[in-house]
Protein backbone atom coordinates (compact mmCIF):
# COMPACT_ATOMS: atom_id res chain seq x y z
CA UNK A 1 -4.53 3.42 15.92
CA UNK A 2 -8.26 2.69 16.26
CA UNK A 3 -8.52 3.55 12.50
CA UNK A 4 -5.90 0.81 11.55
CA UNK A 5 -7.52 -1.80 14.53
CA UNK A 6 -11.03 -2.17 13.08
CA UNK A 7 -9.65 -2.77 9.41
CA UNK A 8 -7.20 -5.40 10.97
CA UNK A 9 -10.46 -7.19 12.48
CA UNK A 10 -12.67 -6.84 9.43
CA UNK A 11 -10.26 -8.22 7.35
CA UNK A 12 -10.07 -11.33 9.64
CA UNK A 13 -13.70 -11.93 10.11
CA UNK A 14 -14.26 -11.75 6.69
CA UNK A 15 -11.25 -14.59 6.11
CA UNK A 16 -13.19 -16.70 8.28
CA UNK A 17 -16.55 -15.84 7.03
CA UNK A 18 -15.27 -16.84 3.12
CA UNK A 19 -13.69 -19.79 4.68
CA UNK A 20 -16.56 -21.60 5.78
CA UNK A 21 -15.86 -20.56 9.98
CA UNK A 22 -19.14 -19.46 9.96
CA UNK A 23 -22.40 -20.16 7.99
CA UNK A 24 -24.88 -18.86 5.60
CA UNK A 25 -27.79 -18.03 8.31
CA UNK A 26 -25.43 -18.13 11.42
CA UNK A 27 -25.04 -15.43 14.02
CA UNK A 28 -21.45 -13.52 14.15
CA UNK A 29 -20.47 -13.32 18.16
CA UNK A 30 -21.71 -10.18 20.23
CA UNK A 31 -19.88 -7.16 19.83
CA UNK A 32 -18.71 -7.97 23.38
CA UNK A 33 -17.25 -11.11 22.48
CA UNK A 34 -15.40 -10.21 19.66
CA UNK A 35 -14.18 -7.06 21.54
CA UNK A 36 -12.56 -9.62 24.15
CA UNK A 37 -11.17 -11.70 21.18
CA UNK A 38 -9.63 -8.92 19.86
CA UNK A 39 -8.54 -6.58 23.00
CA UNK A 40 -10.59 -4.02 20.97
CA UNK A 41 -13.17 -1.49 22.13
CA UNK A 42 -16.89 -1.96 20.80
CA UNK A 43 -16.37 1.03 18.85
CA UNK A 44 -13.49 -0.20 17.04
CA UNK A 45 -15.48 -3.78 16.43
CA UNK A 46 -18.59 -1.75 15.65
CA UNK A 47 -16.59 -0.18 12.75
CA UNK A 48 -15.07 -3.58 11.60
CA UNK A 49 -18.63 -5.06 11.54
CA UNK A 50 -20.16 -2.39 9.31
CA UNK A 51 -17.22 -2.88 7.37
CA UNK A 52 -18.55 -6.41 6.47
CA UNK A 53 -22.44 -5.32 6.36
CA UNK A 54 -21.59 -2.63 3.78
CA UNK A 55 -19.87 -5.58 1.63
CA UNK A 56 -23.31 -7.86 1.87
CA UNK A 57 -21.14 -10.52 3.96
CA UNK A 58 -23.69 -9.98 6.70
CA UNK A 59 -26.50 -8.32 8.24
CA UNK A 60 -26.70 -4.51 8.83
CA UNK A 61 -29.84 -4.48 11.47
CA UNK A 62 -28.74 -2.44 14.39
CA UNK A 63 -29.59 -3.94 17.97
CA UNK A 64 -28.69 -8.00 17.24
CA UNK A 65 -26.09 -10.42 16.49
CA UNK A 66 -25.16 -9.93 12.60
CA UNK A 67 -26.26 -12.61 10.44
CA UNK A 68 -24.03 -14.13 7.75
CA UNK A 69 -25.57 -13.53 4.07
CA UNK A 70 -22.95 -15.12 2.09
CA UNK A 71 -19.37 -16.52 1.52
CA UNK A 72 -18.72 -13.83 -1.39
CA UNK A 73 -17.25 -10.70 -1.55
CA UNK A 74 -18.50 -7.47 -3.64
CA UNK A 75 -17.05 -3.93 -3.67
CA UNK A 76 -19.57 -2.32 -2.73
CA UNK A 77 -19.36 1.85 -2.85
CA UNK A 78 -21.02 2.49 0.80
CA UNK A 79 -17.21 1.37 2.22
CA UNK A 80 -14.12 2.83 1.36
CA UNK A 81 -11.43 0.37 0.78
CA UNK A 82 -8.03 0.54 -1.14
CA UNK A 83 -7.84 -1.57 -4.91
CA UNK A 84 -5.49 -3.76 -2.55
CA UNK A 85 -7.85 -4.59 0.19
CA UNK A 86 -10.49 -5.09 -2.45
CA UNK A 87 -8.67 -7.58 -4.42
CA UNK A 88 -7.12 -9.40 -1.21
CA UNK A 89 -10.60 -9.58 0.03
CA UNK A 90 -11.02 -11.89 -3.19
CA UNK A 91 -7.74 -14.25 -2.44
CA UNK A 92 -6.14 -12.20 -5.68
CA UNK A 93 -2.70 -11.27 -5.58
CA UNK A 94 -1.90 -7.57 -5.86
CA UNK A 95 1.31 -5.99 -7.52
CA UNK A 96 1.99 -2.13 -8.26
CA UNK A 97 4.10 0.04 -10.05
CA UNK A 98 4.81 3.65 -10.28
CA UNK A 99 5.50 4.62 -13.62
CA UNK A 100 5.55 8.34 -13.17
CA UNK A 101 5.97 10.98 -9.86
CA UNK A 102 5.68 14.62 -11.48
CA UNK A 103 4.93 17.86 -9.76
CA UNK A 104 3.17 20.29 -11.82
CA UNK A 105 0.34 23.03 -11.19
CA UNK A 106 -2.98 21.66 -10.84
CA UNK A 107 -5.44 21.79 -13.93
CA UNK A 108 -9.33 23.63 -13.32
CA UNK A 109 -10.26 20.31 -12.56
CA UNK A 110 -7.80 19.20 -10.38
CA UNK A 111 -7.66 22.21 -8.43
CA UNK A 112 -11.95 22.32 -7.99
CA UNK A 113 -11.47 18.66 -7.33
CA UNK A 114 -8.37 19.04 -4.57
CA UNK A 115 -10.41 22.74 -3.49
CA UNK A 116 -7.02 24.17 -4.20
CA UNK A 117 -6.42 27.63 -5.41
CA UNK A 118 -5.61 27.46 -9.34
CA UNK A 119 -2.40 26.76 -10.58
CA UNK A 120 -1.02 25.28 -6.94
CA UNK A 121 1.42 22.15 -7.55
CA UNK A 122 0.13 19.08 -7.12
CA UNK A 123 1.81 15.86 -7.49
CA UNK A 124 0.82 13.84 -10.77
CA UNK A 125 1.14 9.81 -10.72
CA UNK A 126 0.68 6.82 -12.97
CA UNK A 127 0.69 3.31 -11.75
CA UNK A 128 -0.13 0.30 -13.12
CA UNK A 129 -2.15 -2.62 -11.21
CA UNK A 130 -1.75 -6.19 -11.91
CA UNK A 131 -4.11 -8.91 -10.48
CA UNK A 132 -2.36 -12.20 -10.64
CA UNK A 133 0.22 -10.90 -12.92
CA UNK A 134 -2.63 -9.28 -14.90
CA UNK A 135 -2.38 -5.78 -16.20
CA UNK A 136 -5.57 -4.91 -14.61
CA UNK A 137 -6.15 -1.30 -14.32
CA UNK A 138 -4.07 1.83 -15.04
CA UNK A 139 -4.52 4.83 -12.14
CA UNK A 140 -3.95 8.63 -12.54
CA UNK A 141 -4.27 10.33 -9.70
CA UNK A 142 -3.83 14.07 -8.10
CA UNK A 143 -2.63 14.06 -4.85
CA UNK A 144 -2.98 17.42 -2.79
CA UNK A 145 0.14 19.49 -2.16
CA UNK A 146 0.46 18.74 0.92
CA UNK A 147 0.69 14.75 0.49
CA UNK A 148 2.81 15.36 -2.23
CA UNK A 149 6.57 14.39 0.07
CA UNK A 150 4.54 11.34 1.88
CA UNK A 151 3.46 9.80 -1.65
CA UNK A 152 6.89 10.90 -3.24
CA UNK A 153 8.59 8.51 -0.56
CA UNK A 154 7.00 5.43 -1.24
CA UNK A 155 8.45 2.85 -3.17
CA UNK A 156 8.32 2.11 -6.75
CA UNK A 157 6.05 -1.09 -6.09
CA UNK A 158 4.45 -0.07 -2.89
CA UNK A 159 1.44 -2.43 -2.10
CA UNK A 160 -1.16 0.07 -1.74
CA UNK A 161 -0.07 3.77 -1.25
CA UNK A 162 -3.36 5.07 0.71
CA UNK A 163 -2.95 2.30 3.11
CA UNK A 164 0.90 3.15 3.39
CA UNK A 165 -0.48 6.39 3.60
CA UNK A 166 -2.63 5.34 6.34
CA UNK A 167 0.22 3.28 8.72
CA UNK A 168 2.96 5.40 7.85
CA UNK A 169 1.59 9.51 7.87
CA UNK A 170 -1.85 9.23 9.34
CA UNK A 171 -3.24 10.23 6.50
CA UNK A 172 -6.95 8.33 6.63
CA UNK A 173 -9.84 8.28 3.88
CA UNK A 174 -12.52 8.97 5.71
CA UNK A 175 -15.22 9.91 2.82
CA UNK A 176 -15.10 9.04 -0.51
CA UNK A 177 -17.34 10.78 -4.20
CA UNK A 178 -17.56 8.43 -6.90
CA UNK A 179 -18.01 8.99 -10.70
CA UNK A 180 -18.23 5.82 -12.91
CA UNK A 181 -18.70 5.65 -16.72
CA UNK A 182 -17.05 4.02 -19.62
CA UNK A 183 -14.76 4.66 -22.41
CA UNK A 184 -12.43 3.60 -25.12
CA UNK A 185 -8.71 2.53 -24.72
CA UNK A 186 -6.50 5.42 -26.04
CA UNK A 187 -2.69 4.45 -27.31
CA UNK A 188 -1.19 4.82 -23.55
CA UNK A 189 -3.95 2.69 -22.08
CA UNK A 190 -3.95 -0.12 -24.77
CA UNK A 191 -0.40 -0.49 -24.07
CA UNK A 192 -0.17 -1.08 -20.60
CA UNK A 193 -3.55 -3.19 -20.13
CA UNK A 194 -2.22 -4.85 -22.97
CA UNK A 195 -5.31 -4.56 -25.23
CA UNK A 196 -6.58 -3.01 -28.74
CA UNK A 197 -6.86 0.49 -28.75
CA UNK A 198 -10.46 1.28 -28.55
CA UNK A 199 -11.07 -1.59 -26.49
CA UNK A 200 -13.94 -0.91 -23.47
CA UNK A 201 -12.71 0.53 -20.20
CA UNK A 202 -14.79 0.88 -16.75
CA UNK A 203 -13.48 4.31 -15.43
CA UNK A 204 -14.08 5.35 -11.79
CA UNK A 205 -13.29 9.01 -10.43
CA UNK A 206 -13.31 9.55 -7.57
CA UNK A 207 -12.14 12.17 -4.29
CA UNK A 208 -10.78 11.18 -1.24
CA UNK A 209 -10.88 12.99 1.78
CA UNK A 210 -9.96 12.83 5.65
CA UNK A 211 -12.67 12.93 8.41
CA UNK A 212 -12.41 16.61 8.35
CA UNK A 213 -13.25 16.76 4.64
CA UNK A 214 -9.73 17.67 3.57
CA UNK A 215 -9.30 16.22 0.18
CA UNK A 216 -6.26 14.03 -0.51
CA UNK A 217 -6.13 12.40 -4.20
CA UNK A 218 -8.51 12.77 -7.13
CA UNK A 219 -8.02 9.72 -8.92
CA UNK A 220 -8.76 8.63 -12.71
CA UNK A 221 -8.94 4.68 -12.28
CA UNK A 222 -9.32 2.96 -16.35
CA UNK A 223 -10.29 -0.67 -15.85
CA UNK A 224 -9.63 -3.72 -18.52
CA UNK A 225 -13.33 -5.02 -19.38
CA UNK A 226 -14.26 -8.16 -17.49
CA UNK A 227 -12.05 -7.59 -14.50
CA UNK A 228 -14.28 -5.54 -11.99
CA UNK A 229 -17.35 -5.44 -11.10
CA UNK A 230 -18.62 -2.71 -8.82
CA UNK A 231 -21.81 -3.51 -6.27
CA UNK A 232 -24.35 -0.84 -5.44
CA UNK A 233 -26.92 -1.48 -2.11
CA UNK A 234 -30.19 0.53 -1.86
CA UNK A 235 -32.98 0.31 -0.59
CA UNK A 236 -36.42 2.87 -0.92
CA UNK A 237 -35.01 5.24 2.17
CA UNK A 238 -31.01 5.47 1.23
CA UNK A 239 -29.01 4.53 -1.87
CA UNK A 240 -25.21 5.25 -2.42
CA UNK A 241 -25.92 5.72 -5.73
CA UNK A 242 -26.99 8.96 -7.75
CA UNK A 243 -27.70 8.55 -11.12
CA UNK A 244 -26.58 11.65 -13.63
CA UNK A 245 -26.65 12.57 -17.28
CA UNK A 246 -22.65 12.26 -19.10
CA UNK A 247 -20.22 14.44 -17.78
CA UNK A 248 -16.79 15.00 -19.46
């Protein structure tokens, strides 16, 4: 439930952050304080405030009152958030579609990916995102055998199915791998994004996995130029980001 709690709070200090409730340069309560606001241990507001430092919103130095940094949101890679609670974050309005549910044996990949033994069934999905009515991105993903019946029970236009995942199984992303590189629209993809065939797409792979490491989906996410943009934060002790030569 604590899981669940700290994205509820997150989501509504950032609301108020984007809204103007609090300033570039101001101070964010005390953990304390927004503990009492929210009948929420410091833990649980701990998480929801990292939440916002990972996204740049505010201040990540331990020991004080967070500072606010900006009324704009980025995806940033060191959180883990659903396409959903990404484009919410940005006032967009999110639809979904399945347009395929398949079980099938897992390819090499899938199977390294899912750290399944070759050939075990996994269950194969297409959906298509729309931002604002917009064909926006087109996701294949692997989900582990057994998430397979949870995923399989969702509804054809289900929000956001790790966050269903999430409220309805327990099933929680805890750590996240990303791979990001681009490529050209094939027939399927220029159809449903609605574009030329050949036409740029940003592609992000990428594993997720519970807080025990047990991987749930590997996921093949082709987005229409111009409608993402992905943040990376470093800094000379710790990046996110690894940079690698082309892999197929």
């Amino acid at each position: 439930m604590g899981t669940i709690r700290y994205l509820e709070i997150a989501d509504a200090l950032r609301a108020a952050i984007l809204a103007g409730e609090y300033a570039v340069g101001a101070q964010l309560p005390s953990e304390s304080d927004l503990a009492t606001r929210w009948s929420a241990s410091r833990g649980t507001v701990r998480q929801a405030v990292a939440t916002l430092a990972a996204e740049g919103l505010i201040g990540s130095r331990q020991g004080a009152r967070r500072i606010v940094l900006r009324h704009e949101r980025r995806h940033s890679f060191g959180e883990l958030n659903s396409f959903a609670q990404w484009a919410e974050g940005l006032g967009q309005e999110v639809t979904s579609r399945f347009l395929s549910r398949v079980r099938r044996p897992a390819t090499a990949e899938e199977a390294e990916r899912l750290a399944l033994a070759p050939d075990t069934g996994i269950l194969a999905v297409v959906r298509l995102r729309l931002l604002d009515g917009e064909p926006t991105m087109v996701e294949r993903t692997a989900y582990a055998d057994w998430v397979a019946a949870a995923v399989e029970a969702l509804p054809d236009d289900v929000r956001s199915v790790m966050d269903s995942l999430a409220n309805e199984s327990g099933i929680v992303a805890h750590y996240g791998e990303h791979l990001i590189d681009a490529l050209g629209a094939g027939s399927e993809d220029a159809r449903l994004l609605e574009i030329r065939r050949g036409s740029p797409l940003l592609r992000q792979r990428h594993v997720s996995a519970t807080a025990t490491g047990r991987p749930i989906e590997w996921t093949d996410d082709r987005y229409r130029a111009g409608s993402v943009t992905f943040s990376v934060s470093n800094s000379a002790v710790t990046t996110p980001l690894e940079r690698r030569t082309g892999e197929g």
